[in-house]
N, C-alpha and C. Protein backbone atom coordinates (compact mmCIF):
# COMPACT_ATOMS: atom_id res chain seq x y z
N UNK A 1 0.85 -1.18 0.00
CA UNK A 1 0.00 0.00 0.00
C UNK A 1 0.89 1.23 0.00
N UNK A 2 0.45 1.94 -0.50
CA UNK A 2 1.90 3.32 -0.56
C UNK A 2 0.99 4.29 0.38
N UNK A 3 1.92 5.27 0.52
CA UNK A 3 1.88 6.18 1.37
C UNK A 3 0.49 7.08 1.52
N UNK A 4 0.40 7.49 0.68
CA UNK A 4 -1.11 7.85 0.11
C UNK A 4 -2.06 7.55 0.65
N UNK A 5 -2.64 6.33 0.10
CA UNK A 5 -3.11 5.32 0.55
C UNK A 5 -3.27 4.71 1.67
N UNK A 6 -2.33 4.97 2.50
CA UNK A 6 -2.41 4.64 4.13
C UNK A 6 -2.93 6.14 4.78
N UNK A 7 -2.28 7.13 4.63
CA UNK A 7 -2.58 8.27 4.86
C UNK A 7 -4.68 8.77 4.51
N UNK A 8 -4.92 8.68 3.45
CA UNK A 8 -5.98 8.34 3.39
C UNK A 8 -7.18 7.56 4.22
N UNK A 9 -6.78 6.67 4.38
CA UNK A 9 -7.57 5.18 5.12
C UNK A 9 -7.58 5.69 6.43
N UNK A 10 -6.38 6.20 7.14
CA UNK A 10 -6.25 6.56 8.08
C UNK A 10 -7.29 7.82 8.17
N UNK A 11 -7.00 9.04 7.49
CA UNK A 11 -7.91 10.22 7.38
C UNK A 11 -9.60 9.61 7.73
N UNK A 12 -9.80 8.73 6.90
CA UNK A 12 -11.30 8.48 6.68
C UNK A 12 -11.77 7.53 8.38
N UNK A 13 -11.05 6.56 8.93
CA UNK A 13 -11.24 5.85 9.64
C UNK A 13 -11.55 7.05 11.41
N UNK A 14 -10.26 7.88 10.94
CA UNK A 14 -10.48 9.10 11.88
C UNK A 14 -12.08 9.73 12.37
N UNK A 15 -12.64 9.80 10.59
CA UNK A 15 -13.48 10.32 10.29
C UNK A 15 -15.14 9.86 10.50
N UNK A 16 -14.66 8.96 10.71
CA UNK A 16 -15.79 7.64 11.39
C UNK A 16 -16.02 8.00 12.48
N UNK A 17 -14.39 7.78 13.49
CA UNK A 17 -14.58 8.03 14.92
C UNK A 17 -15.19 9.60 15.59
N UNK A 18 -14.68 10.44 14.63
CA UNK A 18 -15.10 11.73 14.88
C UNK A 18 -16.34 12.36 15.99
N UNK A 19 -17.44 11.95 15.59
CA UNK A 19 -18.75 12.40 15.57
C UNK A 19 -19.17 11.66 17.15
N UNK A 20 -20.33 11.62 17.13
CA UNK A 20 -21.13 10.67 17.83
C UNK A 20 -20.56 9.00 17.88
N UNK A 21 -19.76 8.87 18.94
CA UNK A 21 -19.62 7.23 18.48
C UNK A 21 -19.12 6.48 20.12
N UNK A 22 -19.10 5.47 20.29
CA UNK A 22 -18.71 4.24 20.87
C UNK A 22 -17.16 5.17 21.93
N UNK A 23 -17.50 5.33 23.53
CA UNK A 23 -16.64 6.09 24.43
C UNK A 23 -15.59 5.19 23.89
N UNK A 24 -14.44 5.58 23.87
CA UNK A 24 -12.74 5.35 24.34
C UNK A 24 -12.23 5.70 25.58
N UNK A 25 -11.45 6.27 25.41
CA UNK A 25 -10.30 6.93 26.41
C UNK A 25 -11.68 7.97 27.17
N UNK A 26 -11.31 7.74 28.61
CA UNK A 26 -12.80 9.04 28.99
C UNK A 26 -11.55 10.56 29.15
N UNK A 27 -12.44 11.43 28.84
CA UNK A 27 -11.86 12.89 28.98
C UNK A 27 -11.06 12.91 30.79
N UNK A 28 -10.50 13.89 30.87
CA UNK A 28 -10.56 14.37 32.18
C UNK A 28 -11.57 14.80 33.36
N UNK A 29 -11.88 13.89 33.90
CA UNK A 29 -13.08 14.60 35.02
C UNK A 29 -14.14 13.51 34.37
N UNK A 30 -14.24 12.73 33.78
CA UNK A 30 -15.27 11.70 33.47
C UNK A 30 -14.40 10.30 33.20
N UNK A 31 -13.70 9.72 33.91
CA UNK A 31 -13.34 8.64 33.81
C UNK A 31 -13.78 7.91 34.74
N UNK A 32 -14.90 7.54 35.72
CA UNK A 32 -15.49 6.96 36.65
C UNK A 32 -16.54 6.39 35.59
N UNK A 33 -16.61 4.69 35.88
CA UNK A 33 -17.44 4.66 35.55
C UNK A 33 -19.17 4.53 35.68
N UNK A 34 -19.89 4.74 35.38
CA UNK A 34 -21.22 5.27 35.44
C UNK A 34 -21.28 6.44 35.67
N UNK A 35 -20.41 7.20 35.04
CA UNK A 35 -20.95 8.84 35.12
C UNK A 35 -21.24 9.15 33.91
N UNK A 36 -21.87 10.23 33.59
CA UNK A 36 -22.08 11.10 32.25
C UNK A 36 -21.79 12.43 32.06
N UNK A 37 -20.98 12.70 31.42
CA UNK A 37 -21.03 14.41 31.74
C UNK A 37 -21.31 15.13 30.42
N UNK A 38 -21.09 16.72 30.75
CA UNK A 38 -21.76 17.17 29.56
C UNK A 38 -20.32 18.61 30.23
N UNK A 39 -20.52 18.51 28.92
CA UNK A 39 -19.21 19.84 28.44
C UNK A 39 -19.64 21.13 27.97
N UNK A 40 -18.88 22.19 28.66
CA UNK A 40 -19.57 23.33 27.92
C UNK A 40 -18.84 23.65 26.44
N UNK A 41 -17.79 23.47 26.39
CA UNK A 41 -17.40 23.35 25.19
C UNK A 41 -16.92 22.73 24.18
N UNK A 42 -16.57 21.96 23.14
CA UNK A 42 -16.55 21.14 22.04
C UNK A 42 -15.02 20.67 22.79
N UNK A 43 -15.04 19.19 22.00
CA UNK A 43 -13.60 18.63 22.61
C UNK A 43 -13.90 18.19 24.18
N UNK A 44 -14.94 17.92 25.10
CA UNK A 44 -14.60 17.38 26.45
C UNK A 44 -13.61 18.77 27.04
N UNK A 45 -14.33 20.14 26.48
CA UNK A 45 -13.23 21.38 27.17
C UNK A 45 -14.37 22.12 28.06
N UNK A 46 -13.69 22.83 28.69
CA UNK A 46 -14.33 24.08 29.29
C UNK A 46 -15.23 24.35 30.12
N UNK A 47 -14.88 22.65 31.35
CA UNK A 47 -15.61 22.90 32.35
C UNK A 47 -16.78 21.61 31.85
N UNK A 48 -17.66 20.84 33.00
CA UNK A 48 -18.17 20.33 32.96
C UNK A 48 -19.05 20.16 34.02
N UNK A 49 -20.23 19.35 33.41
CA UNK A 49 -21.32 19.10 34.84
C UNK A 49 -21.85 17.56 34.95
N UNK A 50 -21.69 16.67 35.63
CA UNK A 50 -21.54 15.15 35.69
C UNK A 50 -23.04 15.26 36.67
N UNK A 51 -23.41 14.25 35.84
CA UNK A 51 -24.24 12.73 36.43
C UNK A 51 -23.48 11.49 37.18
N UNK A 52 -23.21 11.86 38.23
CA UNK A 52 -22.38 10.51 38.60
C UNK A 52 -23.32 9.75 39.10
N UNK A 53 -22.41 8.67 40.21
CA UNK A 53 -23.38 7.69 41.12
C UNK A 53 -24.32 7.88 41.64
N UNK A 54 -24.10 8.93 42.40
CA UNK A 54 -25.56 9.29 43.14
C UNK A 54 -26.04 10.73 42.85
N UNK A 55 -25.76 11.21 41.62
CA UNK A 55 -26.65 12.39 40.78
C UNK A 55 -26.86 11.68 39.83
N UNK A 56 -28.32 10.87 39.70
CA UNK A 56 -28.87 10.57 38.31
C UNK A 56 -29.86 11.92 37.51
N UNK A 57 -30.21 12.60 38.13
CA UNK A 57 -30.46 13.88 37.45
C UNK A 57 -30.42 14.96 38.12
N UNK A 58 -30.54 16.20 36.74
CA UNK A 58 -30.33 17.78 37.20
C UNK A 58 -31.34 18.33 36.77
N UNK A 59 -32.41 18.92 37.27
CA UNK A 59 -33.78 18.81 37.00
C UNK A 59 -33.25 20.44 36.31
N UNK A 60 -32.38 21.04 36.87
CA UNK A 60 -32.37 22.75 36.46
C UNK A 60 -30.50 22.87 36.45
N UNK A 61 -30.21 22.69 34.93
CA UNK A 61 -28.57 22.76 34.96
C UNK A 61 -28.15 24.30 35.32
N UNK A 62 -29.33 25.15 35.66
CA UNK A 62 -29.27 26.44 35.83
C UNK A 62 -28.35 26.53 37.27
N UNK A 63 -28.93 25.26 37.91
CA UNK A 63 -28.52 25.68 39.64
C UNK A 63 -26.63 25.50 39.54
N UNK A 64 -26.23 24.70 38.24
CA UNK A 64 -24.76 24.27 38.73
C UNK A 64 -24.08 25.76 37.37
N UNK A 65 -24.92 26.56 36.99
CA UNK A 65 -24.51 27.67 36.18
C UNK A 65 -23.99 26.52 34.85
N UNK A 66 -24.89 26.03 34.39
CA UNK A 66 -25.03 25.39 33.34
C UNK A 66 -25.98 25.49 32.12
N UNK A 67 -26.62 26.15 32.60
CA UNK A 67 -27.75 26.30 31.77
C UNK A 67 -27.55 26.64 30.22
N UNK A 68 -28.15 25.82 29.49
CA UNK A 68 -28.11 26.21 27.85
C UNK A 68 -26.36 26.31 27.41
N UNK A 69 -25.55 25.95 28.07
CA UNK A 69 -23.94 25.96 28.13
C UNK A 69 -23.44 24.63 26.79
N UNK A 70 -24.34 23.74 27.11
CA UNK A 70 -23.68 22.42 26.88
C UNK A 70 -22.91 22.13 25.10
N UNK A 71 -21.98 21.72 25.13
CA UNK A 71 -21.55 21.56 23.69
C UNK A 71 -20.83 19.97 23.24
N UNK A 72 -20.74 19.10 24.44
CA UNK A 72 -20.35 18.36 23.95
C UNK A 72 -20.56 16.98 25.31
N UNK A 73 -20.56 15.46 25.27
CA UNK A 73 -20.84 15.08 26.16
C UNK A 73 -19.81 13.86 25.91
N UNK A 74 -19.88 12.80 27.31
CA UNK A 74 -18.86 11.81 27.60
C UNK A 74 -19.51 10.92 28.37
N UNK A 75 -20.08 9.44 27.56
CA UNK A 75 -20.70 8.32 28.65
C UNK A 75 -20.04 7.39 28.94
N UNK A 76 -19.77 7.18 30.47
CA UNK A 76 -19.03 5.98 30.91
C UNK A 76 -20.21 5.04 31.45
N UNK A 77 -21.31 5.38 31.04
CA UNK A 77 -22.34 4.68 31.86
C UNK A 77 -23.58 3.38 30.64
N UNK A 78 -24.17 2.25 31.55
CA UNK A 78 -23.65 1.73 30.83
C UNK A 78 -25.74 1.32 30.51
N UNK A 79 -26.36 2.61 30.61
CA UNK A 79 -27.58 2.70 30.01
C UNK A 79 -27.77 4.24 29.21
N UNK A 80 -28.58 4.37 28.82
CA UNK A 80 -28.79 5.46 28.10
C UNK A 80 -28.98 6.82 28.95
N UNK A 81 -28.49 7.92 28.44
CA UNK A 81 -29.02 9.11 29.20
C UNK A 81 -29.55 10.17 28.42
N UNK A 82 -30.32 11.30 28.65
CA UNK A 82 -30.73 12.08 27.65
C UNK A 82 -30.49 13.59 28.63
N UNK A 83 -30.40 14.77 27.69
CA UNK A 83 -31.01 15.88 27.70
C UNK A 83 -31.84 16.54 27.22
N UNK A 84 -32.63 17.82 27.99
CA UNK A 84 -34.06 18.19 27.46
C UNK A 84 -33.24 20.03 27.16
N UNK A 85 -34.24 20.38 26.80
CA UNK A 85 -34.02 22.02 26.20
C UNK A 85 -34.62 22.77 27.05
N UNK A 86 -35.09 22.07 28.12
CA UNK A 86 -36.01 22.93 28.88
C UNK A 86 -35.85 21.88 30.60
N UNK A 87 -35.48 22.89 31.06
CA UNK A 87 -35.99 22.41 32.66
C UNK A 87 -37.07 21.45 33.10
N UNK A 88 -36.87 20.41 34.14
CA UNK A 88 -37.61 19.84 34.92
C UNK A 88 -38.00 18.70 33.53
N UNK A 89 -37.12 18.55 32.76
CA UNK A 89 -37.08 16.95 31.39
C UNK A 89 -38.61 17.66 30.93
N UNK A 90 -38.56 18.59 30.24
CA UNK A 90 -39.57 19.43 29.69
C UNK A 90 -39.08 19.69 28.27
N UNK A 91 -39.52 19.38 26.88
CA UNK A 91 -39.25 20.22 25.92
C UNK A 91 -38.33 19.00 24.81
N UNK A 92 -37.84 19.73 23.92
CA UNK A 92 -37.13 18.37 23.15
C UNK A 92 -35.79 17.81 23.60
N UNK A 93 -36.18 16.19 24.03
CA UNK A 93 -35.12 15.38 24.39
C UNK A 93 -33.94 14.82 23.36
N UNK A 94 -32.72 15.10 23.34
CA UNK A 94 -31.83 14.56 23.00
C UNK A 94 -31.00 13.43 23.97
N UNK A 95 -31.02 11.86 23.15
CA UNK A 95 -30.17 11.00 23.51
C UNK A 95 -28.99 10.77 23.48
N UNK A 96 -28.60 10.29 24.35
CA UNK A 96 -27.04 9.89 24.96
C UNK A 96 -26.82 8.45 25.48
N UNK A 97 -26.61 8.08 24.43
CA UNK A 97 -26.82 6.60 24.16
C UNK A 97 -25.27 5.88 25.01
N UNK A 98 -25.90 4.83 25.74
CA UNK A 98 -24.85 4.26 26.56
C UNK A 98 -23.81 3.89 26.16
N UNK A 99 -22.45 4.33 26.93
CA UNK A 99 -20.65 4.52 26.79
C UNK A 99 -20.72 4.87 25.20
N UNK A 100 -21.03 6.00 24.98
CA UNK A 100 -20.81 6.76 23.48
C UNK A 100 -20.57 8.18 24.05
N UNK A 101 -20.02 9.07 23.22
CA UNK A 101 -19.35 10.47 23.50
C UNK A 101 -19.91 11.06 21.67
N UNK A 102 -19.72 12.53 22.26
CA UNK A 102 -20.17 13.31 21.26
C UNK A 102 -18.82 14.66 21.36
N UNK A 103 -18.30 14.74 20.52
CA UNK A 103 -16.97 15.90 20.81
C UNK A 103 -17.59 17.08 20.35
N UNK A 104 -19.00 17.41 19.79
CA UNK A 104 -19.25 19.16 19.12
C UNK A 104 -20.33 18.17 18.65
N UNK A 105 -21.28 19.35 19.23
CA UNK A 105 -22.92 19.20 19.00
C UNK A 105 -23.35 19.76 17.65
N UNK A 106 -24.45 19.39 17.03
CA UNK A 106 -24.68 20.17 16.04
C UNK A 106 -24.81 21.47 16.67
N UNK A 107 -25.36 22.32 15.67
CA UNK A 107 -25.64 23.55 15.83
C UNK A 107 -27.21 23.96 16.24
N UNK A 108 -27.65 22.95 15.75
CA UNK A 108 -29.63 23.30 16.87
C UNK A 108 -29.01 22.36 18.36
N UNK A 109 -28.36 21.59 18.64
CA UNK A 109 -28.25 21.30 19.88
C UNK A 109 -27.67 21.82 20.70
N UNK A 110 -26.23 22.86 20.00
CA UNK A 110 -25.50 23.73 21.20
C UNK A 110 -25.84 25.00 21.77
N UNK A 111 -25.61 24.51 22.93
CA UNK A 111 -25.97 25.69 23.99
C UNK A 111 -27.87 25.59 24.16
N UNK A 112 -28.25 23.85 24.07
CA UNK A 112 -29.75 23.97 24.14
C UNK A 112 -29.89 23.35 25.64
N UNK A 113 -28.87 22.37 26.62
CA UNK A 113 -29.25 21.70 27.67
C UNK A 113 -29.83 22.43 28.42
N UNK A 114 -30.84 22.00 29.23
CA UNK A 114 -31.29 23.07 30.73
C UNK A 114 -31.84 21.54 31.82
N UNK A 115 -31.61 20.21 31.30
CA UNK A 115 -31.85 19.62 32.25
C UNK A 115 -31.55 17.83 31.85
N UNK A 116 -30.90 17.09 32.49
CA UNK A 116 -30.37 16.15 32.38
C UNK A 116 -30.60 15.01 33.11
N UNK A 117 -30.72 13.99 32.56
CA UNK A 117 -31.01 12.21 33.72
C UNK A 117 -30.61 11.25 32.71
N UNK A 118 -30.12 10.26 33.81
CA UNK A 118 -29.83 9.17 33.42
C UNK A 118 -31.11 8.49 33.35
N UNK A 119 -31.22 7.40 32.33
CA UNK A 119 -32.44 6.92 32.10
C UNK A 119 -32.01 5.33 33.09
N UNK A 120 -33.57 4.20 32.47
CA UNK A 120 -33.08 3.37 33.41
C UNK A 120 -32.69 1.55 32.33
N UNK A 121 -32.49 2.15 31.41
CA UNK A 121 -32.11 1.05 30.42
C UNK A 121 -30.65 1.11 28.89
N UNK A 122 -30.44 0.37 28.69
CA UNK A 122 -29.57 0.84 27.58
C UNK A 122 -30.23 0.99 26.60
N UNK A 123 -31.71 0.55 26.34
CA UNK A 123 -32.16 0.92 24.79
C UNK A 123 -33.41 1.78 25.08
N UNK A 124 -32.92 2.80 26.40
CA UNK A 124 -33.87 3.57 26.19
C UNK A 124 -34.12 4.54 25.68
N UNK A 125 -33.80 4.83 24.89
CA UNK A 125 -33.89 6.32 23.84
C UNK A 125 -34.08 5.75 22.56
């Protein structure tokens, strides 16, 4: 295979992992597992707000100065979790499908969280 060609394969395989996919390596501050966190900024950067063991939800991400912040998330946990656009799991839910990570939200999802829970299954979303 020449150089190219590996370089390529490589590019594209990257390109797979990119997006929405299957956790690896957990970020900093989410390597426990059964936690979930949510990032205020793209990349697992700029501060975060976790679902751990005994926070399965944040009815108002307002109270941890989170509100509408969120840009990117990290699941070590090993059922599904979601966020809503609106306080108290009110409004449109986005899934967070169990030990999968998201590095940069689209653009209707960033900066939409205001409230977060772990659900109680892996195929629940």
């Amino acid at each position: 295979m020449t150089r190219k060609k590996l370089t390529l394969g490589l590019f594209a395989a990257a390109m797979i992992v990119g997006g929405v996919g299957t956790a690896n390596a957990a970020p900093l501050g989410c390597e426990s597992t059964g936690w979930v966190c949510l990032y205020r900024d793209d990349d697992y950067k700029g501060g975060q707000v976790s679902l751990t063991n005994s926070t399965t939800g944040i009815t108002h991400l307002s109270s941890y100065g989170f509100n509408d912040n969120a840009d990117s998330y990290f699941s070590n946990y090993g059922n599904d979790s979601a966020w809503w656009t609106d306080a108290n799991y009110v409004g449109r839910r986005v899934c967070m499908h169990n030990n999968t990570s998201n590095r940069s939200f689209s653009f209707q999802d960033s900066d939409e969280a205001s409230s977060a829970k772990k659900l109680s299954s892996p195929t629940a979303c």
